[in-house]
C-alpha atoms as a PDB file:
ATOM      1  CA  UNK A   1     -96.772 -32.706 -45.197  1.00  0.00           C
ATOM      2  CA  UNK A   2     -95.788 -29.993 -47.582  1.00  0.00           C
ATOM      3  CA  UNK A   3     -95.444 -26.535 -46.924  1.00  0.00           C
ATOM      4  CA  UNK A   4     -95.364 -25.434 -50.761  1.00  0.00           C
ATOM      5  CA  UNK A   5     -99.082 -24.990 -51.742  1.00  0.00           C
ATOM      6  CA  UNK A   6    -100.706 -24.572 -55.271  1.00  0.00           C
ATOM      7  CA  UNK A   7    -104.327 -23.272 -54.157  1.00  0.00           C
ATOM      8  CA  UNK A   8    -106.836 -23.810 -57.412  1.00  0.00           C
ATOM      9  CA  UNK A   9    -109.077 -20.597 -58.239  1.00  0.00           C
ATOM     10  CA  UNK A  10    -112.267 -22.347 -56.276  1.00  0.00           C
ATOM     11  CA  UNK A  11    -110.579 -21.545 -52.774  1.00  0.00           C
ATOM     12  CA  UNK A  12    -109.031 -18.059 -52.946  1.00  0.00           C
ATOM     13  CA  UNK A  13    -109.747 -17.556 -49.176  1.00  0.00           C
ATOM     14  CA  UNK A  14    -108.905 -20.394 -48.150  1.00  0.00           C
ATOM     15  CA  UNK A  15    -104.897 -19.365 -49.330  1.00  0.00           C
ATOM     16  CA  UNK A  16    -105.638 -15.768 -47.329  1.00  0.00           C
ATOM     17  CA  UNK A  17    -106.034 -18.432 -43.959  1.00  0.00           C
ATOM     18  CA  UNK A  18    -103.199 -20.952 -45.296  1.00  0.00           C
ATOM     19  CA  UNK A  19    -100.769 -17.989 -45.619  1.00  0.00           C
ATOM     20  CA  UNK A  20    -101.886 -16.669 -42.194  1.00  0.00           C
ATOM     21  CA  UNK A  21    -100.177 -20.120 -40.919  1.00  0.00           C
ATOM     22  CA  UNK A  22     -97.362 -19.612 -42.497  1.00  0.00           C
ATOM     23  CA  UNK A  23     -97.599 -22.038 -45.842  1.00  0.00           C
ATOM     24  CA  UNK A  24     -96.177 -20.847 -49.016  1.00  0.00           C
ATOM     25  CA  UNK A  25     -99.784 -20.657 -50.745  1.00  0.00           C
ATOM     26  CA  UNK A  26     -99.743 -19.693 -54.233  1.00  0.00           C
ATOM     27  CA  UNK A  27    -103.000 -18.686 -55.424  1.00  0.00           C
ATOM     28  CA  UNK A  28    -103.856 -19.695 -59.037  1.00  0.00           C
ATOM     29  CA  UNK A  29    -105.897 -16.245 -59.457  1.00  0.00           C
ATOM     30  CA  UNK A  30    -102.975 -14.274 -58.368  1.00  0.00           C
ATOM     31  CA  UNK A  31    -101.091 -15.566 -61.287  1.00  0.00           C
ATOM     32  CA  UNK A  32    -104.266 -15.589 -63.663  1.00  0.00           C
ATOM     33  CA  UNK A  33    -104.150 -19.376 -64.392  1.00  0.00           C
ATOM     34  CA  UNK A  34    -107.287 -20.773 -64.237  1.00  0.00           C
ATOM     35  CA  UNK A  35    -106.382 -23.532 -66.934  1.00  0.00           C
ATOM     36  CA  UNK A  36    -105.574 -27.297 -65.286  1.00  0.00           C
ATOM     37  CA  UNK A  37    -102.920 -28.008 -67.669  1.00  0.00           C
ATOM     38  CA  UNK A  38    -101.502 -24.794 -66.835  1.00  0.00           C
ATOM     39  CA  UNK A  39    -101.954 -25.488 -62.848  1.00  0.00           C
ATOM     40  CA  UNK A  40    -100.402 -28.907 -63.006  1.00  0.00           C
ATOM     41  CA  UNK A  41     -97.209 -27.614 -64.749  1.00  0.00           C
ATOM     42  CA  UNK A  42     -97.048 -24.956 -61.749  1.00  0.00           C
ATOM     43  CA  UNK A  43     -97.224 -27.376 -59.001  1.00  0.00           C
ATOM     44  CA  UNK A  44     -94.853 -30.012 -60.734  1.00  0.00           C
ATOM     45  CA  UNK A  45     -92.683 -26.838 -62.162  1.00  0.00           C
ATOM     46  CA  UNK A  46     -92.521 -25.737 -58.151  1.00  0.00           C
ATOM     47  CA  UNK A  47     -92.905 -28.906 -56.117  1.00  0.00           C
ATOM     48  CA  UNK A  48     -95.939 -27.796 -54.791  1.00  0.00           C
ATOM     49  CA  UNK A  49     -99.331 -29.938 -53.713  1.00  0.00           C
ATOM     50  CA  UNK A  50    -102.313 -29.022 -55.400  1.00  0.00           C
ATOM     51  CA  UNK A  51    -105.394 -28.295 -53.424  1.00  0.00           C
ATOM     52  CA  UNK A  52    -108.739 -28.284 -55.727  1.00  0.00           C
ATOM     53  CA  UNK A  53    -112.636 -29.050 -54.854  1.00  0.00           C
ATOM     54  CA  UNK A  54    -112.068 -30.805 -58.681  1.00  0.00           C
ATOM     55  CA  UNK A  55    -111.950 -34.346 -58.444  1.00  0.00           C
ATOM     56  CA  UNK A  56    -110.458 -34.718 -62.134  1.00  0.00           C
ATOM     57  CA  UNK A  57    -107.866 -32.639 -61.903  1.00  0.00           C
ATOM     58  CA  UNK A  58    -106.908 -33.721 -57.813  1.00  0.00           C
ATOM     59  CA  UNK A  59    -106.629 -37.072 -59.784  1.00  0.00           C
ATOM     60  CA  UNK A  60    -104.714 -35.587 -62.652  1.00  0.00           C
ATOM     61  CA  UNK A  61    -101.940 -33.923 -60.355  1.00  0.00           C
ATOM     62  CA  UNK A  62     -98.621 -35.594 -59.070  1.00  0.00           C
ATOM     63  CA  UNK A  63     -99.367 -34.240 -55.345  1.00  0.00           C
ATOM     64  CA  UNK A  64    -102.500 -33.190 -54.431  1.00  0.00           C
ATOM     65  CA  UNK A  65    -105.837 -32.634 -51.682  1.00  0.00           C
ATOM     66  CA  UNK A  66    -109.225 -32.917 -52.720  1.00  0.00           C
ATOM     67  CA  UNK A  67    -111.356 -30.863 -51.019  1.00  0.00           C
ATOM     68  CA  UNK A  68    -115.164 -31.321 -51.313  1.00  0.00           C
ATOM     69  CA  UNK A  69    -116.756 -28.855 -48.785  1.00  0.00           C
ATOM     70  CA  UNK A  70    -117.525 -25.020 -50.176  1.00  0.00           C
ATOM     71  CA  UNK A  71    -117.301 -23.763 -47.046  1.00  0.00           C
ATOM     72  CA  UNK A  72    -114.041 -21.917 -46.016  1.00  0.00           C
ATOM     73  CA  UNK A  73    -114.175 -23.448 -42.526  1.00  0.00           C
ATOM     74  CA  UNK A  74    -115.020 -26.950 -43.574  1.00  0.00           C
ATOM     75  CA  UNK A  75    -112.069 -26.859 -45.912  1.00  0.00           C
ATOM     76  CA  UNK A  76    -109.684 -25.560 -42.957  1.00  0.00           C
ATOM     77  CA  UNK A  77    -111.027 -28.786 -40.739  1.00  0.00           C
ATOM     78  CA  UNK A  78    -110.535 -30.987 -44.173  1.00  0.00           C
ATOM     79  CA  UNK A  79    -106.588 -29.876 -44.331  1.00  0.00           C
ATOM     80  CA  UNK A  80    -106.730 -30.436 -40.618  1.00  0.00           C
ATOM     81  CA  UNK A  81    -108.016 -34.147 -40.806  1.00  0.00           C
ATOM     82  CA  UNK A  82    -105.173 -34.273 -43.415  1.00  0.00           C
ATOM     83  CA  UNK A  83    -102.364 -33.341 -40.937  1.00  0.00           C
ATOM     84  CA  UNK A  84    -101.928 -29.704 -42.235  1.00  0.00           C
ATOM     85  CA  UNK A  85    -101.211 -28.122 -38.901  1.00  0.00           C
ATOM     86  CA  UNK A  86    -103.705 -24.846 -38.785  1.00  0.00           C
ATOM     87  CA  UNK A  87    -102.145 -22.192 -36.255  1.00  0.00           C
ATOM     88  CA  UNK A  88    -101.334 -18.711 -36.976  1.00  0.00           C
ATOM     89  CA  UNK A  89     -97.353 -18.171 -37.516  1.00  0.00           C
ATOM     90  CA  UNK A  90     -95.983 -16.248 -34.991  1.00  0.00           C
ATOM     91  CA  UNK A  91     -94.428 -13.813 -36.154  1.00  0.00           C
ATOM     92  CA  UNK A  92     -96.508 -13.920 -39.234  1.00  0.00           C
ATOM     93  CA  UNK A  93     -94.370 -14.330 -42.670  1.00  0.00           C
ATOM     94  CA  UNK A  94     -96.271 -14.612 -44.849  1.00  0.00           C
ATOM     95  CA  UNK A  95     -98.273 -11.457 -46.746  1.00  0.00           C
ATOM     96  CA  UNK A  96    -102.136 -12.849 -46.922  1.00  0.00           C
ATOM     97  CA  UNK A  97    -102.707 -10.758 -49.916  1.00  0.00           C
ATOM     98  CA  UNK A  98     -99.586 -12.048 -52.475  1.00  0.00           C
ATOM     99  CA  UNK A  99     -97.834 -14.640 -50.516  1.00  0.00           C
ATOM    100  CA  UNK A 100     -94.676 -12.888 -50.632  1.00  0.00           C
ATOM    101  CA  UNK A 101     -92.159 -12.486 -47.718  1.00  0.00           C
ATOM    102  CA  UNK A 102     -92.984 -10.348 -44.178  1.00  0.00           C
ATOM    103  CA  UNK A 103     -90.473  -8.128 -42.910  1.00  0.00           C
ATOM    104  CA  UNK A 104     -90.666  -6.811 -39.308  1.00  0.00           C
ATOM    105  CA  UNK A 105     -91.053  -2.990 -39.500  1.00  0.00           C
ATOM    106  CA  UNK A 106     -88.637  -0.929 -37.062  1.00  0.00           C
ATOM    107  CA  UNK A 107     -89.565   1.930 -34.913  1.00  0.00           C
ATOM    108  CA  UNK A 108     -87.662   4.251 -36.799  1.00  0.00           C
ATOM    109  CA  UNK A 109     -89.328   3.339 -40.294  1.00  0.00           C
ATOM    110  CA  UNK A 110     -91.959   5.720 -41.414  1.00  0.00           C
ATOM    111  CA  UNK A 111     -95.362   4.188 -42.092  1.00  0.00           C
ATOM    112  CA  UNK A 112     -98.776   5.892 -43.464  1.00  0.00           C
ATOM    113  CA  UNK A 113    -101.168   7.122 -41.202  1.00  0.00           C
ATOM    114  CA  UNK A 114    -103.428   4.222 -41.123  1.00  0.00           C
ATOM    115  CA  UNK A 115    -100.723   1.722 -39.648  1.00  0.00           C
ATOM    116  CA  UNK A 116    -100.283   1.219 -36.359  1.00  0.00           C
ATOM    117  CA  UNK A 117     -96.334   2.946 -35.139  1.00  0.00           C
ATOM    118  CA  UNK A 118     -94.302   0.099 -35.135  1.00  0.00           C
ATOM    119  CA  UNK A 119     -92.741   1.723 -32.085  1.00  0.00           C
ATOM    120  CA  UNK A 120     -96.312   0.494 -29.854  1.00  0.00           C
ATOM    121  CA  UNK A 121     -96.765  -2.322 -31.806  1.00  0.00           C
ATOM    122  CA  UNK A 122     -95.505  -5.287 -33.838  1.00  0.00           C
ATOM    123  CA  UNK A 123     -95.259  -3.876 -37.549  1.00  0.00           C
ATOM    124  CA  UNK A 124     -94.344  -6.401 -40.700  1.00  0.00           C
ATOM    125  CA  UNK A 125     -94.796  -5.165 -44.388  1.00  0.00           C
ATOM    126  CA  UNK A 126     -94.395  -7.137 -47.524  1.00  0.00           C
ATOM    127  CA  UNK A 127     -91.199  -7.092 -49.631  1.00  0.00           C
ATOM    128  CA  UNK A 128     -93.611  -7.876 -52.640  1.00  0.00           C
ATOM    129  CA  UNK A 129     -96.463  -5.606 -52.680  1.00  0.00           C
ATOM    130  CA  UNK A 130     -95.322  -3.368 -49.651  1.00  0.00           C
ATOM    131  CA  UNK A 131     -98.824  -3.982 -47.981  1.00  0.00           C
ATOM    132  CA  UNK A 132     -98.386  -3.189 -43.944  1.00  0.00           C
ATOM    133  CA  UNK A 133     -99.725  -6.170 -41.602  1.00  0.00           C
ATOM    134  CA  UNK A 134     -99.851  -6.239 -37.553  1.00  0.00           C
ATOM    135  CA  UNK A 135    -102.054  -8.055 -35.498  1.00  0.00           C
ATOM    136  CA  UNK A 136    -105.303  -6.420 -34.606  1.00  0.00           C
ATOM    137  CA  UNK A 137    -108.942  -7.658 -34.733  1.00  0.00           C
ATOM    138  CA  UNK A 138    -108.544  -9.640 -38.404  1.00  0.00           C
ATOM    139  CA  UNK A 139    -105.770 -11.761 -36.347  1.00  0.00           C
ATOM    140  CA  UNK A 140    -107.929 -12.756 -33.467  1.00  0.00           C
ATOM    141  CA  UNK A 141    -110.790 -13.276 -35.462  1.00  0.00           C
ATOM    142  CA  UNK A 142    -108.735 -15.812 -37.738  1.00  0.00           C
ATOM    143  CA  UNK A 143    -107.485 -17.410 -33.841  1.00  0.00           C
ATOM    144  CA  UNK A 144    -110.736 -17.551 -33.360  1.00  0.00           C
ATOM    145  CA  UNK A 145    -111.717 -19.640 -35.964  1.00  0.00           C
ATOM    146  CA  UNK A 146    -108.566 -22.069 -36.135  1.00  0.00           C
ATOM    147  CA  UNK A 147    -109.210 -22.293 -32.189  1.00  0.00           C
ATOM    148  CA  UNK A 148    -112.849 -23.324 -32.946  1.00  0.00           C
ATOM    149  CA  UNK A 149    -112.232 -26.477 -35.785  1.00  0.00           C
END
């Protein structure tokens, strides 16, 4: 099962979710490649398995998933008939926004206003696009729907 991801530009929430479980989901959007030549030189370029709703390209790649639903939680129960285990990493490390790297926050590290203090609660922030994460109702909702495939 691999934990190195190339998402295609159909299922940009679906990386938010993968990323939330800790895979290494690179989003073709966030690199503005919406070409499939371009996409399958990523994922061979990276090692990474392709995920796509297009049957074509699926067929085209080295390593890929084809995913037929449109429906964000009928993709997460396709990866999960696939093997892909679908929990939430804890502690999250993954940012859900740029798939870069978390970093736990410490109590004595000043954050804005709208962050929770990481002295009464569990604090991470991304080393790529400094976005602050903790986990408050977004989190549970997200349990909630893994819980619920």
């Amino acid at each position: 099962m691999a934990d190195r991801l190339l998402v295609d530009a159909m299922l940009g929430k679906l990386a938010t979710y993968l990323r939330m479980c800790g895979y290494d989901a690179a989003y073709a959007l966030d690199r503005g490649v919406e070409a499939d030549d371009r996409l399958l030189a990523i994922a061979d370029a990276e090692d990474r398995t392709l995920l796509t709703r297009e049957r074509q390209l699926a067929m085209r790649a080295a390593d890929s998933l084809l995913l037929v639903s449109r429906d964000v939680n009928e993709q997460l129960r396709e990866l999960q008939d696939a093997g892909y285990e679908l929990t939430l990493a804890t502690p999250p490390v993954r940012c859900g926004t740029c798939n870069g790297h978390l970093d736990a926050v410490t109590a004595d590290e000043p954050t804005p206003a709208s962050v929770p203090s990481p002295d009464a609660e569990s604090v991470w922030q991304c080393r790529d696009c400094s976005q602050y994460f903790w986990q408050g109702s977004h989190w549970d909702d997200v349990a909630q729907t893994l819980a619920e495939l």
